[in-house]
Structures are given as C-alpha cells and as structure tokens.
Protein backbone atom coordinates (compact mmCIF):
# COMPACT_ATOMS: atom_id res chain seq x y z
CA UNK A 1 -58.16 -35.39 137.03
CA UNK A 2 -59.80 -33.01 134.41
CA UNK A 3 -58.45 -32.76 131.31
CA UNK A 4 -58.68 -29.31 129.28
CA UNK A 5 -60.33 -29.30 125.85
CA UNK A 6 -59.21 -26.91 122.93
CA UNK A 7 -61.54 -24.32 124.06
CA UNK A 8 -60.35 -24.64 127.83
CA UNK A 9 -63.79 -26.31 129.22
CA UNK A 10 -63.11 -29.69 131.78
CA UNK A 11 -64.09 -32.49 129.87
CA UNK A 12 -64.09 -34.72 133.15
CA UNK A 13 -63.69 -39.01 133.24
CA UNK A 14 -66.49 -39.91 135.98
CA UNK A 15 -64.75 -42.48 138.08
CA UNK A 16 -66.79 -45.53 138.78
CA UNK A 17 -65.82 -46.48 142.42
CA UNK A 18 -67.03 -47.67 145.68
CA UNK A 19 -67.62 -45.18 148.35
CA UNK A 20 -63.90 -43.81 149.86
CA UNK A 21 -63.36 -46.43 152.79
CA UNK A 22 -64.55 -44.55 156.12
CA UNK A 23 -63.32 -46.56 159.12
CA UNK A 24 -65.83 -47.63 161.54
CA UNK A 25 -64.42 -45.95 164.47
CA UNK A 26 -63.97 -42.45 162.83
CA UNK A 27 -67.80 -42.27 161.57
CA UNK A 28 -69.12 -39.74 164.19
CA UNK A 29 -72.36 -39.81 162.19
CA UNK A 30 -74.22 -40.82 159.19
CA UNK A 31 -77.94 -39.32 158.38
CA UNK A 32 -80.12 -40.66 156.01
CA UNK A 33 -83.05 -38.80 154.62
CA UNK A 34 -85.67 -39.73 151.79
CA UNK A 35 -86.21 -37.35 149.53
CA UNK A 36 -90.24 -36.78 148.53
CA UNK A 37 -90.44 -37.72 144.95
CA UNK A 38 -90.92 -34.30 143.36
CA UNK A 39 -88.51 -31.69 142.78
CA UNK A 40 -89.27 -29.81 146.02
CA UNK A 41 -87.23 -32.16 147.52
CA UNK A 42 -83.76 -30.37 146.29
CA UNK A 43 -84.91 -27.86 148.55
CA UNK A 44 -85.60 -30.09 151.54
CA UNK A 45 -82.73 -31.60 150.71
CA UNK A 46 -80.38 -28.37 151.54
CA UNK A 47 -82.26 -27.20 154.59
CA UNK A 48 -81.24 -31.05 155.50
CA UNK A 49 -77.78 -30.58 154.67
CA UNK A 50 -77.67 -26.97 155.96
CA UNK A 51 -78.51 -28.27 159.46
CA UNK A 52 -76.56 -30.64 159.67
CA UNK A 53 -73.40 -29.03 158.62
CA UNK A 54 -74.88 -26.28 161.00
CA UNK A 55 -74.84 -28.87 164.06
CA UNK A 56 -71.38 -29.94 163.82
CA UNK A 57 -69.88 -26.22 163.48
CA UNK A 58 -69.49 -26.21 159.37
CA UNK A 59 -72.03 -23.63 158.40
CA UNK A 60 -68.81 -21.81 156.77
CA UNK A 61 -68.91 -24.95 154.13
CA UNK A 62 -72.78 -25.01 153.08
CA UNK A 63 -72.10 -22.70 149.81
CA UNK A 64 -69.99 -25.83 148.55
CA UNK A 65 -71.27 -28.56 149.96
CA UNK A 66 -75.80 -27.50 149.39
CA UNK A 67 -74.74 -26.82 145.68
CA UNK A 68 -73.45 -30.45 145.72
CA UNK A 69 -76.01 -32.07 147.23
CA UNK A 70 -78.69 -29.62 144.63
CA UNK A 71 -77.00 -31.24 142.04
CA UNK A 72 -76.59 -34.64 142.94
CA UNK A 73 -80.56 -34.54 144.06
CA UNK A 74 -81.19 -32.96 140.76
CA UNK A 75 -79.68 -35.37 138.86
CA UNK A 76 -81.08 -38.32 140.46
CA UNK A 77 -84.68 -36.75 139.78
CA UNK A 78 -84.24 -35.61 136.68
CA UNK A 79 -82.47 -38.20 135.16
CA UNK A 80 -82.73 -41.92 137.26
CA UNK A 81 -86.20 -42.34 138.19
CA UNK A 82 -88.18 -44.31 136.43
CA UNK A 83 -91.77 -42.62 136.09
CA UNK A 84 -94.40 -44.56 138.29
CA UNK A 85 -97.48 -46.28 136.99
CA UNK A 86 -100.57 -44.63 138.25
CA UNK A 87 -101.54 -45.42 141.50
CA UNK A 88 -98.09 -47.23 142.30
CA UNK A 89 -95.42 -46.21 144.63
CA UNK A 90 -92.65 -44.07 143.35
CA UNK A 91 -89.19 -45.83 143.83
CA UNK A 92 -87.26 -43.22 146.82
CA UNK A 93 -83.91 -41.25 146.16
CA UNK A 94 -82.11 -40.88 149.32
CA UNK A 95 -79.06 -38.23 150.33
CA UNK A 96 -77.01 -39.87 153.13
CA UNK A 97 -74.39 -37.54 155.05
CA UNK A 98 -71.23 -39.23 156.34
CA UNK A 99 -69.26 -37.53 158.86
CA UNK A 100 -65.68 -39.04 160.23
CA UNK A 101 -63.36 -37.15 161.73
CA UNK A 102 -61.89 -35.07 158.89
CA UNK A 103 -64.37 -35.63 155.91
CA UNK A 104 -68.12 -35.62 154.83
CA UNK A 105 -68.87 -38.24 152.32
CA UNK A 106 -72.47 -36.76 150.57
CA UNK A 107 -74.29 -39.71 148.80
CA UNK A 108 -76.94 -40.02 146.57
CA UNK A 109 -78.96 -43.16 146.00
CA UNK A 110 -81.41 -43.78 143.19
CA UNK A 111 -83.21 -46.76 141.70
CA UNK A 112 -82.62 -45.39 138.33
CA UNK A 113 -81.43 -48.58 136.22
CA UNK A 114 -81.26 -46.91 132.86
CA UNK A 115 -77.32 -46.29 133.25
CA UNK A 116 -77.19 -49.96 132.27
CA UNK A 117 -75.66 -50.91 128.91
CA UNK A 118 -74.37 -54.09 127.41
CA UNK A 119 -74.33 -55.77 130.88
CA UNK A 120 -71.66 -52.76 132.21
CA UNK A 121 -72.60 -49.93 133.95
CA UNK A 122 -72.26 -46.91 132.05
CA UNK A 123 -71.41 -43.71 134.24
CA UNK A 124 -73.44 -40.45 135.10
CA UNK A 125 -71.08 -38.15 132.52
CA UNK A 126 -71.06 -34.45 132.57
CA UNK A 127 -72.20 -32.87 129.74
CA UNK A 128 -70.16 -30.23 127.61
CA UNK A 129 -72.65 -27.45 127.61
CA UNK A 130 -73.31 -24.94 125.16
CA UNK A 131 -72.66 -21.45 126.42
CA UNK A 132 -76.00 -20.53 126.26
CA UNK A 133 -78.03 -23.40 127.92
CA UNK A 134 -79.05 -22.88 131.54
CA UNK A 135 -78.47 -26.32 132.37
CA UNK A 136 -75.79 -29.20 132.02
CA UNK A 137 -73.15 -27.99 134.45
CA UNK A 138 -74.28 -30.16 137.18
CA UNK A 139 -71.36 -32.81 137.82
CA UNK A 140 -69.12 -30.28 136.33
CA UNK A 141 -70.05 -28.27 139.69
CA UNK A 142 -69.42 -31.57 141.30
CA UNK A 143 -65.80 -31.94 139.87
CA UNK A 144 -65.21 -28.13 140.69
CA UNK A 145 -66.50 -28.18 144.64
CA UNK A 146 -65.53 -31.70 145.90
CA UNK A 147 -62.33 -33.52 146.54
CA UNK A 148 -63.57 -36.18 144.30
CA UNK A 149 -66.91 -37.68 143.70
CA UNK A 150 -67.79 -40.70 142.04
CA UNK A 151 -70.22 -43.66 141.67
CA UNK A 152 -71.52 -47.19 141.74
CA UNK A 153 -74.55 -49.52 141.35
CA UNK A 154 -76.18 -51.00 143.95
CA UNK A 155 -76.26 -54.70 144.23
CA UNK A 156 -79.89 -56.25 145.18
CA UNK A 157 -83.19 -56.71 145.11
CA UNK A 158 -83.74 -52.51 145.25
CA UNK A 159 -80.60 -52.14 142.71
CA UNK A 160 -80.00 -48.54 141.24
CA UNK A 161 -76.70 -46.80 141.92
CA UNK A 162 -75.16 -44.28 144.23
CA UNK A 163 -73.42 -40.75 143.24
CA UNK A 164 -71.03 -39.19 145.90
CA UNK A 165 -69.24 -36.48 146.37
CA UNK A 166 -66.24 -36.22 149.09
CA UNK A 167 -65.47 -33.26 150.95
CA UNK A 168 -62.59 -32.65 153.48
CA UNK A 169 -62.17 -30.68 156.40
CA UNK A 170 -58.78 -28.67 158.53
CA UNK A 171 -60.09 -30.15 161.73
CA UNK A 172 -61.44 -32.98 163.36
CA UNK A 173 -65.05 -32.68 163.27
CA UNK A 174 -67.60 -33.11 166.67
CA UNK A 175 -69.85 -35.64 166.73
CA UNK A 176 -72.37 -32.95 167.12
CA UNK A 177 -72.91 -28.98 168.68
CA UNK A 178 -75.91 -29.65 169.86
C-alpha cells in the first residue's frame, strides 16, 4: 500500500514477489512476444496488447492496461539492458500476457542484471519526480492502474528479472472472440 508523503505524492514500497499463483486449469491463454530491441517496440508492444485484449472482448480496458505495458516496456529498455558490443546480439525483453478466468497478469522480462547489489536484489523503485520533469512517473502509473504489480529475478543461465503488473476483471473471461 502507498504511503503519502508531506506534500501528498505516493512514495510506493515495490514488492519483490513471484508472479500471483495462476492455476493451471484457469489459464485460458498466455502470449509471449519479443520485443525488437529499440524503442519502437513500446509501440509494437501496445498494438500487441491492444489485440489481444481486443480478442477476448476487453477493448474497454486498453487505456489502463497499454499504459502499463508502455511503461513496463519502457522501463525495461531504458533502464535493464545492457548495451551490446558491436556486432553481437542484443539480449531480448519480452511482454507475456496471462489470461485466467478473472485476471490478466502483464509481465515483463529483461536480462538487465544491474538491479544486483551486495548479493540481494535491489528493486525497480519509483522515482519521486520533480514537478517539472517529463519523466519518472512510470511505476507510479503502475501502482495507480494495476491491482498490484511487482517483481523478481530470474534464476538461470539467461538470468535478469521480471516486472508485472496484475489486473482484474467483473467476469470470467473467453478463451478467445475470435
């Protein structure tokens, strides 16, 4: 839960945590896509998002949930890549949709290791913007649009970490419209 600083601004404690448990039997669907390494992927990242939501009958919920998955994309681009030696390949972020019956579970993998300090994993944190800067209100979006969101490193030979966001829904969704 947020807590309010003394000029009323979220100052928000990232919670490092697994994925929310999704039973087997109530994932309808989970989509995978690999994001190109530049920054026109936030872009393909929405119209991925967008048609997907639009597929299972949720195109009411894409103002919330693309502005989560922008940010998360974002992020992961901006700030967890490590830059590529010429001529090598550049390490993939991928945004993975997770559908059960009443929630979507938006994930964001990245090989970024850089959140690691003193052998514990320090947290993607939300930065307390000035008023006047156009950026650093990403994860405070997050906080704002999602049921929760949170993260964890990967374990393996690929390591990096995943950021998600949770989002839940009236109904039980279809497995697909289409």
């Amino acid at each position: 839960m947020p807590s309010m600083g003394s000029q009323g601004s979220a100052m928000l404690e990232p919670t490092r945590q697994d994925l929310p448990p999704v039973e087997p039997a109530a994932l309808s669907t989970s989509l995978v896509y690999r994001l190109a390494p530049g920054y026109e992927a936030v872009g393909d990242a929405r119209r991925f998002t967008r048609s997907a939501l639009r597929d299972r009958g949720l195109s009411d919920r894409f103002d919330d949930v693309g502005l989560v998955v922008s940010e998360l994309v974002t992020n992961a681009l901006r700030h967890a890549r490590p830059a590529a030696a010429p001529g090598s390949a550049v390490p993939a972020v991928r945004l993975q949709l997770m559908f059960s019956d009443f929630r979507l579970v938006c994930a964001v993998r990245d090989p970024g290791d850089s959140a690691l300090i003193s052998d514990a994993w320090s947290a993607p944190r939300p930065a307390v913007p000035a008023e006047t800067m156009e950026s650093g209100r990403g994860l405070h979006l997050v906080d704002a649009l999602s049921e929760g969101w949170g993260w964890h490193p990967v374990a393996g030979a690929g390591g990096g970490k995943v950021v998600w966001a949770l989002f839940s829904f009236p109904r039980r969704l279809p497995l697909c419209a289409a």
